[in-house]
C-alpha atoms as a PDB file:
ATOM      1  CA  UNK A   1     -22.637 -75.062   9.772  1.00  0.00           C
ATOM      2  CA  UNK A   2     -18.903 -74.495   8.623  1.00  0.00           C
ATOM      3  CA  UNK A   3     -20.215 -74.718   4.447  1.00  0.00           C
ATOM      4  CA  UNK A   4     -23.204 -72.260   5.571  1.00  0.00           C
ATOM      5  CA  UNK A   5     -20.251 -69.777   7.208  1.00  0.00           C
ATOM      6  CA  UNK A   6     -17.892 -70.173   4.271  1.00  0.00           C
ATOM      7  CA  UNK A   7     -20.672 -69.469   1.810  1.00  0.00           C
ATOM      8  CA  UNK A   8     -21.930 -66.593   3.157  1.00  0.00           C
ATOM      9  CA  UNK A   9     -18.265 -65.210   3.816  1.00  0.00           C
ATOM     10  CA  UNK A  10     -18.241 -65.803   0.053  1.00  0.00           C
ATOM     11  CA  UNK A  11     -21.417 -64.311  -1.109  1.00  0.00           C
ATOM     12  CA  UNK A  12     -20.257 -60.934   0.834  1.00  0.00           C
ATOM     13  CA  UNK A  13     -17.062 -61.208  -0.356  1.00  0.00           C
ATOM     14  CA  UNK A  14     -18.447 -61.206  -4.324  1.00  0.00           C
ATOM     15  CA  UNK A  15     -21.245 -58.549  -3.030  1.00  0.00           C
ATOM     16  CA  UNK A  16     -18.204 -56.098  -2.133  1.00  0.00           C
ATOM     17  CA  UNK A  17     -16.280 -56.284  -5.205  1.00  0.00           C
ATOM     18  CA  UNK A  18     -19.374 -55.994  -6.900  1.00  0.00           C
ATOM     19  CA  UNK A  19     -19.474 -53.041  -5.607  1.00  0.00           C
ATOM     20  CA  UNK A  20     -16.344 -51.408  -5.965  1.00  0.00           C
ATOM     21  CA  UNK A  21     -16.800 -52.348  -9.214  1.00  0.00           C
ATOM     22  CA  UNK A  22     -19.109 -50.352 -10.023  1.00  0.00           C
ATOM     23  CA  UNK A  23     -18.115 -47.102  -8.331  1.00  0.00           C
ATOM     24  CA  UNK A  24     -14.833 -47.605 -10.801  1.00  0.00           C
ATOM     25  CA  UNK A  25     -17.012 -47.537 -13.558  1.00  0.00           C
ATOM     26  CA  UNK A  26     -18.916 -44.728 -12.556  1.00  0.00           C
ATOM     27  CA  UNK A  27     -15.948 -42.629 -11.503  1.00  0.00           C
ATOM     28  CA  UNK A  28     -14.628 -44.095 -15.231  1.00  0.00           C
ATOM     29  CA  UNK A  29     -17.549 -42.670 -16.844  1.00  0.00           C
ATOM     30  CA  UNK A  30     -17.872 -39.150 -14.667  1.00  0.00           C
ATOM     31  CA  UNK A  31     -14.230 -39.012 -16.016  1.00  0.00           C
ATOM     32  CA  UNK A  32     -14.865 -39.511 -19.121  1.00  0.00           C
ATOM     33  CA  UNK A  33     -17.752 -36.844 -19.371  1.00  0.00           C
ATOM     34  CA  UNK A  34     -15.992 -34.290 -17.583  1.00  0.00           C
ATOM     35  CA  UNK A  35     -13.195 -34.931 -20.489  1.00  0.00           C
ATOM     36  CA  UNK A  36     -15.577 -34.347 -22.867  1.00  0.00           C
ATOM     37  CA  UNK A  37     -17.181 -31.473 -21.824  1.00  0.00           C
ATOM     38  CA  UNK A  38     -13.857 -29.610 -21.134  1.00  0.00           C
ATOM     39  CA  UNK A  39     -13.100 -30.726 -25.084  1.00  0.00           C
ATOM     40  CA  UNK A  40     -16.211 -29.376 -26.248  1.00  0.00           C
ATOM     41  CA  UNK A  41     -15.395 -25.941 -24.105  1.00  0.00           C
ATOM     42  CA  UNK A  42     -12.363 -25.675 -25.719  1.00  0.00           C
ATOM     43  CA  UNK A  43     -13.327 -26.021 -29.067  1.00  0.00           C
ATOM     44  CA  UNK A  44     -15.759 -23.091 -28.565  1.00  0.00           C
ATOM     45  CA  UNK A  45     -13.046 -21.394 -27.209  1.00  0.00           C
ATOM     46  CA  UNK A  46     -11.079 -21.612 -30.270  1.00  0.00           C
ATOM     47  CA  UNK A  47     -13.697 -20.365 -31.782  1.00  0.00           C
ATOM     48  CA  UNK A  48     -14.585 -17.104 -29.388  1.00  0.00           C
ATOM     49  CA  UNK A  49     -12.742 -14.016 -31.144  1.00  0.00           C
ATOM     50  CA  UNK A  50     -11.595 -11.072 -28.604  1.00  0.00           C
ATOM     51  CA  UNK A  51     -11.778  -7.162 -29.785  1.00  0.00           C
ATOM     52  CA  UNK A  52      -9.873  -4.563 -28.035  1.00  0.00           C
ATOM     53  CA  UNK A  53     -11.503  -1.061 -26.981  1.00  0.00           C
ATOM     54  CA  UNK A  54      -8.393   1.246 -26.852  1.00  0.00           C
ATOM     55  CA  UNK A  55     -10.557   3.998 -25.319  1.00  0.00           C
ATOM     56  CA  UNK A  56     -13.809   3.823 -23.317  1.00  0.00           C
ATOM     57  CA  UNK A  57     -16.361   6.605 -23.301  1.00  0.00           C
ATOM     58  CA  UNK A  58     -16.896   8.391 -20.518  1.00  0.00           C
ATOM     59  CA  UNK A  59     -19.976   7.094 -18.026  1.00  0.00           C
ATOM     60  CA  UNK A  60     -19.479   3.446 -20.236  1.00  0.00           C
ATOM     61  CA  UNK A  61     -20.093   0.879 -17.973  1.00  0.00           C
ATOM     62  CA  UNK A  62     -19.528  -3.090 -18.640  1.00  0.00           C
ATOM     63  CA  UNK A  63     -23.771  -3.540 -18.841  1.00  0.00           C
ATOM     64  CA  UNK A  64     -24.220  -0.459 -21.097  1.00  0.00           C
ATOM     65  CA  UNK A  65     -21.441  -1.852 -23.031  1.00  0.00           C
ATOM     66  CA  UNK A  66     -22.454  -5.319 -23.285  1.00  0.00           C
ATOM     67  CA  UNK A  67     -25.823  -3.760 -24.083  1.00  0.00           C
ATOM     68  CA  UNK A  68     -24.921  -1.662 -27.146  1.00  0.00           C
ATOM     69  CA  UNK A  69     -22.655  -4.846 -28.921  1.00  0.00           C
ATOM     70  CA  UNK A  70     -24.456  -7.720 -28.309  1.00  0.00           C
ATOM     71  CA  UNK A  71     -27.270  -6.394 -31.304  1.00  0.00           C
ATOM     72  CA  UNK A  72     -24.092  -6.941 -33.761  1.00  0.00           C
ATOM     73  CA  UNK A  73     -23.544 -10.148 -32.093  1.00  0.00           C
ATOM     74  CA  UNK A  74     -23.787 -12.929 -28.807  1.00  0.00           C
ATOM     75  CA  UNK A  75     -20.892 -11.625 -26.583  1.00  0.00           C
ATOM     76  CA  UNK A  76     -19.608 -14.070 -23.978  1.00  0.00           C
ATOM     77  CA  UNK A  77     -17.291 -11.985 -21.759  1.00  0.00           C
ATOM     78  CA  UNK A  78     -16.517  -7.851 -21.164  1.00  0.00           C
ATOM     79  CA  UNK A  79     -13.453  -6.759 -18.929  1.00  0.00           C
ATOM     80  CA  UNK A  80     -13.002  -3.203 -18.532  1.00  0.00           C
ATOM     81  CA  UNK A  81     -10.460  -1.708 -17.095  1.00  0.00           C
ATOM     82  CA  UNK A  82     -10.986   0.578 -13.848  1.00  0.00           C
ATOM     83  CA  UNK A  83      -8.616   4.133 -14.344  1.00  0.00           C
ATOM     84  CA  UNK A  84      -6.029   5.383 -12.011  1.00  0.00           C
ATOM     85  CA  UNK A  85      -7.300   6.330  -8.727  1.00  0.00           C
ATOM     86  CA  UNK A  86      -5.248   9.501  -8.712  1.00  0.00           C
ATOM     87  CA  UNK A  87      -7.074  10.682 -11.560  1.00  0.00           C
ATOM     88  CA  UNK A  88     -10.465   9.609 -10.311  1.00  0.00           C
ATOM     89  CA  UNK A  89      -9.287  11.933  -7.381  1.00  0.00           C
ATOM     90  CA  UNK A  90      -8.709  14.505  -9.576  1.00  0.00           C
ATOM     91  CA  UNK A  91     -11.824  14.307 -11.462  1.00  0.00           C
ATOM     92  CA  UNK A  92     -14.243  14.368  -8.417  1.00  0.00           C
ATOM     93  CA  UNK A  93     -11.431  17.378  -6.531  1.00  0.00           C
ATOM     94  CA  UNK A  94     -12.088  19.583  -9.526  1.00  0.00           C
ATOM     95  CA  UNK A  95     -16.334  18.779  -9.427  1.00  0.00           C
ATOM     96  CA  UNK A  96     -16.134  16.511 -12.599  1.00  0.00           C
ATOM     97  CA  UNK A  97     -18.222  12.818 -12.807  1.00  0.00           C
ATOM     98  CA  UNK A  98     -17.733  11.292  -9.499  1.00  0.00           C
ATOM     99  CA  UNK A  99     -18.434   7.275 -10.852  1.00  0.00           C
ATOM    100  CA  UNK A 100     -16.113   4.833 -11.738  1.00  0.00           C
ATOM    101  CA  UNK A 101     -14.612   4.948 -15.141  1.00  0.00           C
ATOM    102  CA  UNK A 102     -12.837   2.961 -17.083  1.00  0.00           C
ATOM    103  CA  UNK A 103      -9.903   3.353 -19.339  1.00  0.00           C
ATOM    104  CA  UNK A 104      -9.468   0.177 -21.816  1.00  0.00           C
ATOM    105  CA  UNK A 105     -11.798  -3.042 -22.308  1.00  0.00           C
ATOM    106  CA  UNK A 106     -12.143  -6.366 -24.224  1.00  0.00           C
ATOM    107  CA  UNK A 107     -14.528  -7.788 -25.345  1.00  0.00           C
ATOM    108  CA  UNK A 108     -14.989 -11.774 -26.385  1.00  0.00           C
ATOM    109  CA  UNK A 109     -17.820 -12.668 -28.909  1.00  0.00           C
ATOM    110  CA  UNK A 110     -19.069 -16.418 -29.471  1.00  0.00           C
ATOM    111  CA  UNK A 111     -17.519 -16.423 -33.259  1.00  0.00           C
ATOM    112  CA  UNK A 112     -14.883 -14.670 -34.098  1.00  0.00           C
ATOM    113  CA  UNK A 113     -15.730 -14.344 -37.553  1.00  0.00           C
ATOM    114  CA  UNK A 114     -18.493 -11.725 -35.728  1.00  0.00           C
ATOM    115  CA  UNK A 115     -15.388 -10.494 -33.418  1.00  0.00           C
ATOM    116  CA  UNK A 116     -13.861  -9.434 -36.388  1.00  0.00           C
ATOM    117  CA  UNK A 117     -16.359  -7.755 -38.730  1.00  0.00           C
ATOM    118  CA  UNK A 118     -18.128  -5.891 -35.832  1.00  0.00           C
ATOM    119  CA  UNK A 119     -14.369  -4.174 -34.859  1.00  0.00           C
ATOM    120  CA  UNK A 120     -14.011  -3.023 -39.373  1.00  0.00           C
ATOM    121  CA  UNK A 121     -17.667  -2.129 -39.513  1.00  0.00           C
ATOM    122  CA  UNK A 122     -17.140  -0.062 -35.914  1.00  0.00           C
ATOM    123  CA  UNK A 123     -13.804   1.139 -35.835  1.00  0.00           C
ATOM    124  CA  UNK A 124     -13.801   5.006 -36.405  1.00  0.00           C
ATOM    125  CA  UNK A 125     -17.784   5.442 -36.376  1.00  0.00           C
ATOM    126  CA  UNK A 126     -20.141   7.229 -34.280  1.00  0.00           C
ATOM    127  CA  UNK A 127     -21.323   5.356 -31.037  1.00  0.00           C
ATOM    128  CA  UNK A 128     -24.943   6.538 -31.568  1.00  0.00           C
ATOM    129  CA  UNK A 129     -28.229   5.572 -29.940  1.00  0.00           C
ATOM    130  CA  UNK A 130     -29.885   8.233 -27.985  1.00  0.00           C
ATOM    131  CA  UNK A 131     -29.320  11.558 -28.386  1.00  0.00           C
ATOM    132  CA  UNK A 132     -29.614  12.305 -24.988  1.00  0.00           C
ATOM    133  CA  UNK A 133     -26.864   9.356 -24.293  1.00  0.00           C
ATOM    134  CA  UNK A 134     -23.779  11.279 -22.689  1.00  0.00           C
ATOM    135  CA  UNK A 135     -21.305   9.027 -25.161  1.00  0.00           C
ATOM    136  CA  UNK A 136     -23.872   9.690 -28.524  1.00  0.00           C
ATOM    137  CA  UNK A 137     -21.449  11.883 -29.785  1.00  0.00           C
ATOM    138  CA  UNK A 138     -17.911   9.518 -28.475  1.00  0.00           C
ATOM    139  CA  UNK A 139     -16.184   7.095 -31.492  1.00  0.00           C
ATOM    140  CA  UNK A 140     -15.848   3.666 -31.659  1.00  0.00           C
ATOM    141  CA  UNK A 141     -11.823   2.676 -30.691  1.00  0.00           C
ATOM    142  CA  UNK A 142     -11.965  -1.446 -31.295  1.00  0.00           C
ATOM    143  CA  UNK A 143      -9.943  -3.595 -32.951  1.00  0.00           C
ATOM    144  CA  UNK A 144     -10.349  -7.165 -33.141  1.00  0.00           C
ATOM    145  CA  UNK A 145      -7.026  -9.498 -32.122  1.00  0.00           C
ATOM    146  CA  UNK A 146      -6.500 -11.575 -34.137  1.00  0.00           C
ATOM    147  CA  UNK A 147      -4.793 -15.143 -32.739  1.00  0.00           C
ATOM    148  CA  UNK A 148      -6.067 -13.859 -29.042  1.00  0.00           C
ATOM    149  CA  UNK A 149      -7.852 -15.981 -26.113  1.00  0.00           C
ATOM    150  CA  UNK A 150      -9.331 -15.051 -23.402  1.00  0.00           C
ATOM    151  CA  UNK A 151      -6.871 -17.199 -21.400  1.00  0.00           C
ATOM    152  CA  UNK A 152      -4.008 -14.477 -22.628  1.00  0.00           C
ATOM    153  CA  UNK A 153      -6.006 -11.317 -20.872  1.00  0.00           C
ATOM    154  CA  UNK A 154      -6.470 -13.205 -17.881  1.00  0.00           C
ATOM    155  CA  UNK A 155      -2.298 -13.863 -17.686  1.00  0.00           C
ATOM    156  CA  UNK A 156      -1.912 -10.103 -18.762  1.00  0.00           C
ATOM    157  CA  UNK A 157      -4.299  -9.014 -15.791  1.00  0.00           C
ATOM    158  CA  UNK A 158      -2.666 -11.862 -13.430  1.00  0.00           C
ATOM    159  CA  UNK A 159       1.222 -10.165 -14.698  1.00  0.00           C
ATOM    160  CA  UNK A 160       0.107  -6.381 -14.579  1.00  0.00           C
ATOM    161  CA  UNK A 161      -1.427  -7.164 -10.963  1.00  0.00           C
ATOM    162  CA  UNK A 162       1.835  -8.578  -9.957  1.00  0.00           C
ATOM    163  CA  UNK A 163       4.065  -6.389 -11.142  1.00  0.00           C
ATOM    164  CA  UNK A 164       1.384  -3.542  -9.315  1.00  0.00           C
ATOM    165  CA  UNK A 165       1.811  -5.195  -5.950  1.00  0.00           C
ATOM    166  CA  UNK A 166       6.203  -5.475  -6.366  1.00  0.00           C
ATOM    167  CA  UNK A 167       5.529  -1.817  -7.803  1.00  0.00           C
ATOM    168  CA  UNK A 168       3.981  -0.621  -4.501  1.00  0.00           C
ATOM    169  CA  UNK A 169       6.257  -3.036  -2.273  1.00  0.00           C
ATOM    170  CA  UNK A 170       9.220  -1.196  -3.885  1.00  0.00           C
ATOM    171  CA  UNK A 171       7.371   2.391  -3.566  1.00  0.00           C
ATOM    172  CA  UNK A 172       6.304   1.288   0.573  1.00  0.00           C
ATOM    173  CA  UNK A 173       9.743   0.184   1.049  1.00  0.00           C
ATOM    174  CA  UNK A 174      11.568   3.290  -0.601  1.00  0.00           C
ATOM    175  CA  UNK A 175       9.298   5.662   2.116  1.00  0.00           C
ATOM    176  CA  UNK A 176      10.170   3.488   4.559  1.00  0.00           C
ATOM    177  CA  UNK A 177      13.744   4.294   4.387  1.00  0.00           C
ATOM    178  CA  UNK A 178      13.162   7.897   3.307  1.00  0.00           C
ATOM    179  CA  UNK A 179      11.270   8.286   6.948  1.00  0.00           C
ATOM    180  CA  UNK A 180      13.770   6.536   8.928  1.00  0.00           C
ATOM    181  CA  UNK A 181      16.664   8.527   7.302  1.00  0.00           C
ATOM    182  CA  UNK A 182      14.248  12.019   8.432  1.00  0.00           C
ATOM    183  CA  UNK A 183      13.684  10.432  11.889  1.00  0.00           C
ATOM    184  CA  UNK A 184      17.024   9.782  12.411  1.00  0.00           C
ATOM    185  CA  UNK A 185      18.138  13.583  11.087  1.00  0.00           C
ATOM    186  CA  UNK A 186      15.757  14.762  13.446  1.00  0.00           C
ATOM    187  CA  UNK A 187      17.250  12.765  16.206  1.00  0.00           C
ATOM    188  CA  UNK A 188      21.044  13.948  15.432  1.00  0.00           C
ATOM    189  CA  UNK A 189      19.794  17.736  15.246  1.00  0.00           C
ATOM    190  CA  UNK A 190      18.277  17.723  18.606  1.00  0.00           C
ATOM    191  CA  UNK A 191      21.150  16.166  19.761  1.00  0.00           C
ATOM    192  CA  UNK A 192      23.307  18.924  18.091  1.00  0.00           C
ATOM    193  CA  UNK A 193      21.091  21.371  19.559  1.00  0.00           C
ATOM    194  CA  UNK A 194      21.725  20.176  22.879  1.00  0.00           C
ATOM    195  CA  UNK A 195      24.937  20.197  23.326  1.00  0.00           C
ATOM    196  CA  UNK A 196      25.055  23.576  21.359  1.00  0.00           C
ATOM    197  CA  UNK A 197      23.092  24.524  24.045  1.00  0.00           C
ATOM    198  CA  UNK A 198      25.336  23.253  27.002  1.00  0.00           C
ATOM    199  CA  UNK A 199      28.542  24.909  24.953  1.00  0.00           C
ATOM    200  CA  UNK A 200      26.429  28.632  25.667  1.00  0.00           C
ATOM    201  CA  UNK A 201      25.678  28.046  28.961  1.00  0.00           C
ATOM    202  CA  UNK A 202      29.315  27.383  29.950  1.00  0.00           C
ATOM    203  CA  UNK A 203      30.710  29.907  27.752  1.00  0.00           C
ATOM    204  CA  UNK A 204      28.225  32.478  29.743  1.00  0.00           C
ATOM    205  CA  UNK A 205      29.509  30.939  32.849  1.00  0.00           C
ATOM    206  CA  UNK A 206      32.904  31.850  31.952  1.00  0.00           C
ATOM    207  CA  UNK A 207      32.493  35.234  30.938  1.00  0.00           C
ATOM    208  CA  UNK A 208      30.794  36.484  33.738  1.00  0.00           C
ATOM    209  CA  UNK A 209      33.823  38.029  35.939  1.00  0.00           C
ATOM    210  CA  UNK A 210      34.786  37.011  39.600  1.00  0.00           C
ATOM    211  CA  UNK A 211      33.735  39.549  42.549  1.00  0.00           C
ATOM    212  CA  UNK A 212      36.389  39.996  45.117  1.00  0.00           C
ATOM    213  CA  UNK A 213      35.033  42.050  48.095  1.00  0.00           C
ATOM    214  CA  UNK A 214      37.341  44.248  49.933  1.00  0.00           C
ATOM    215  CA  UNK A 215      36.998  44.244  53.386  1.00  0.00           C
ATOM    216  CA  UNK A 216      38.775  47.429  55.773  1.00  0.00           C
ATOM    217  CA  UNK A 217      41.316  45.947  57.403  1.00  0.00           C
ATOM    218  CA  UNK A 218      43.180  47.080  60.996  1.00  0.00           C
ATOM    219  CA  UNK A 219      46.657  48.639  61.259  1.00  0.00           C
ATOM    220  CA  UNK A 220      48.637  46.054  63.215  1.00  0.00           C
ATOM    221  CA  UNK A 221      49.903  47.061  66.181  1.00  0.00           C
ATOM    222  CA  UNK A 222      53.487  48.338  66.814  1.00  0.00           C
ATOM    223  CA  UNK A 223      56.235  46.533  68.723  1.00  0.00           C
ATOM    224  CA  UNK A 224      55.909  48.691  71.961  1.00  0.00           C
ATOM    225  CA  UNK A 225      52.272  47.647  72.180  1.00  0.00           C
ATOM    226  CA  UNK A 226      52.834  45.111  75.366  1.00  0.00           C
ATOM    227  CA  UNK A 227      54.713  48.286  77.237  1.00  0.00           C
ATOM    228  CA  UNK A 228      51.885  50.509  76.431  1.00  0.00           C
ATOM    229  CA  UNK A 229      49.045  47.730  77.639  1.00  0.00           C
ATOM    230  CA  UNK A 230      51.367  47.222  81.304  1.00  0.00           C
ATOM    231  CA  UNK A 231      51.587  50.667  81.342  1.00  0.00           C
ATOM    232  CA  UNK A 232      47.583  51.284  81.106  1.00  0.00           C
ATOM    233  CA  UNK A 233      47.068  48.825  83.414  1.00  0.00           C
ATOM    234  CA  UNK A 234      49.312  50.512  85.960  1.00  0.00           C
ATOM    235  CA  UNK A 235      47.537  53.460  85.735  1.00  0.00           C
ATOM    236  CA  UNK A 236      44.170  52.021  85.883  1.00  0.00           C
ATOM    237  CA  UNK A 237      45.076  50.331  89.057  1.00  0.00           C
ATOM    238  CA  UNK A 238      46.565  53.063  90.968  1.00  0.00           C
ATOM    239  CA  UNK A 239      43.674  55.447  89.614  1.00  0.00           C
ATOM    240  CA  UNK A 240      41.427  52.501  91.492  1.00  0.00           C
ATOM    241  CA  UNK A 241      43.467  51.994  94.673  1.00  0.00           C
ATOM    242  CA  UNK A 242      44.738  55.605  94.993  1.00  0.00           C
ATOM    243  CA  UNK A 243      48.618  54.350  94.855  1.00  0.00           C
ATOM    244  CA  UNK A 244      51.116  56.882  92.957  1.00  0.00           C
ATOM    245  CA  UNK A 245      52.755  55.680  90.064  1.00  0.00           C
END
């Protein structure tokens, strides 16, 4: 029974590194495919060739724009970007186009070989198509960079959005302190006012002038007045009792 237990113990024991074995070599070989694929994705990239749109046509969307370029050529990615707000407040305040427009753009094409000969046959010419097309009439404004990934726009965008955000921090934080500074104006002229106020009232207090009432007063009476009383009383009593004085 103990060789049966010990062999079996074995047996599992081989089973399980079998095992992990073979996930290794599976993770090994996912590895090794994902390596490849990201090496074949960067060789394309190397070979994707980016033109710049200096300009964008009024009512130019990414789809309509994508839709125009990709006859000259297979076009992997299109970034355009959106205009100031302000001035799309503007536009729709004074009754003008009330969409989203755009004010620059790139554009990546599978070979840049194609990048660059669509931007020198473009450059300068007519957009075209329909007549009835509100940009028929615009120009082309491309250029093709040369030496330029797709990689680099994305750190541009990443940078400009960055220094946006510290821009508006900075712009916040400036109004900030411009409100407090009002607020606390406000607060020292109503105390001002105040005590302005309390200064008038006591000033008006002082100015108005003290009433002394006169009253008419009695003469005193003269020295002799104690004779003069026994005297009346004298004569009072003998009027009463009938006795001479």
């Amino acid at each position: 029974m103990v060789e049966e237990e010990t062999g079996v113990a074995r047996a599992s024991c081989e089973g399980d590194g079998g095992t992990s074995l073979n996930e290794a070599k599976e993770k090994a070989k996912r590895k090794d495919k994902r390596k490849k694929r990201l090496l074949k994705e960067a060789e394309k990239a190397d070979k994707r060739g980016v033109c710049y749109l200096s300009r964008v046509p009024p009512h130019m969307d990414p789809l309509k724009l994508r839709q125009i370029l990709s006859q000259y050529g297979e076009i992997q990615r299109v970034y355009l970007t959106p205009e100031d707000p302000a001035a799309q407040v503007r536009r729709k305040k004074s009754g003008g186009f009330r969409g989203q427009e755009f004010s620059e753009g790139w554009v990546e094409f599978t070979d840049k070989k194609v990048a660059k000969r669509v931007a020198g046959m473009l450059n300068g010419e007519q957009i075209g198509g329909r007549k009835r097309s509100s940009f028929y009439y615009d120009l082309w404004n491309i250029k093709y960079l040369s030496k330029f990934k797709w990689d680099d726009l994305t750190e541009e965008i990443a940078y400009k959005n960055a220094t946006r955000e510290q821009k508006l921090v900075m712009e916040l934080s400036a109004a900030k302190r411009e409100r407090d500074f009002y607020l606390s104006k406000v607060d020292q002229s109503k105390a001002l006012s105040k005590i302005e106020e309390r200064l008038k009232k006591k000033q008006k207090i002082d100015m108005v002038p003290k009433v002394v009432r006169q009253f008419p007063q009695k003469k005193p009476v003269a020295n002799g007045s104690e004779e003069n009383k026994a005297q009346l009383s004298r004569d009072i009593l003998a009027g009463v009792f009938g006795g001479s004085s």
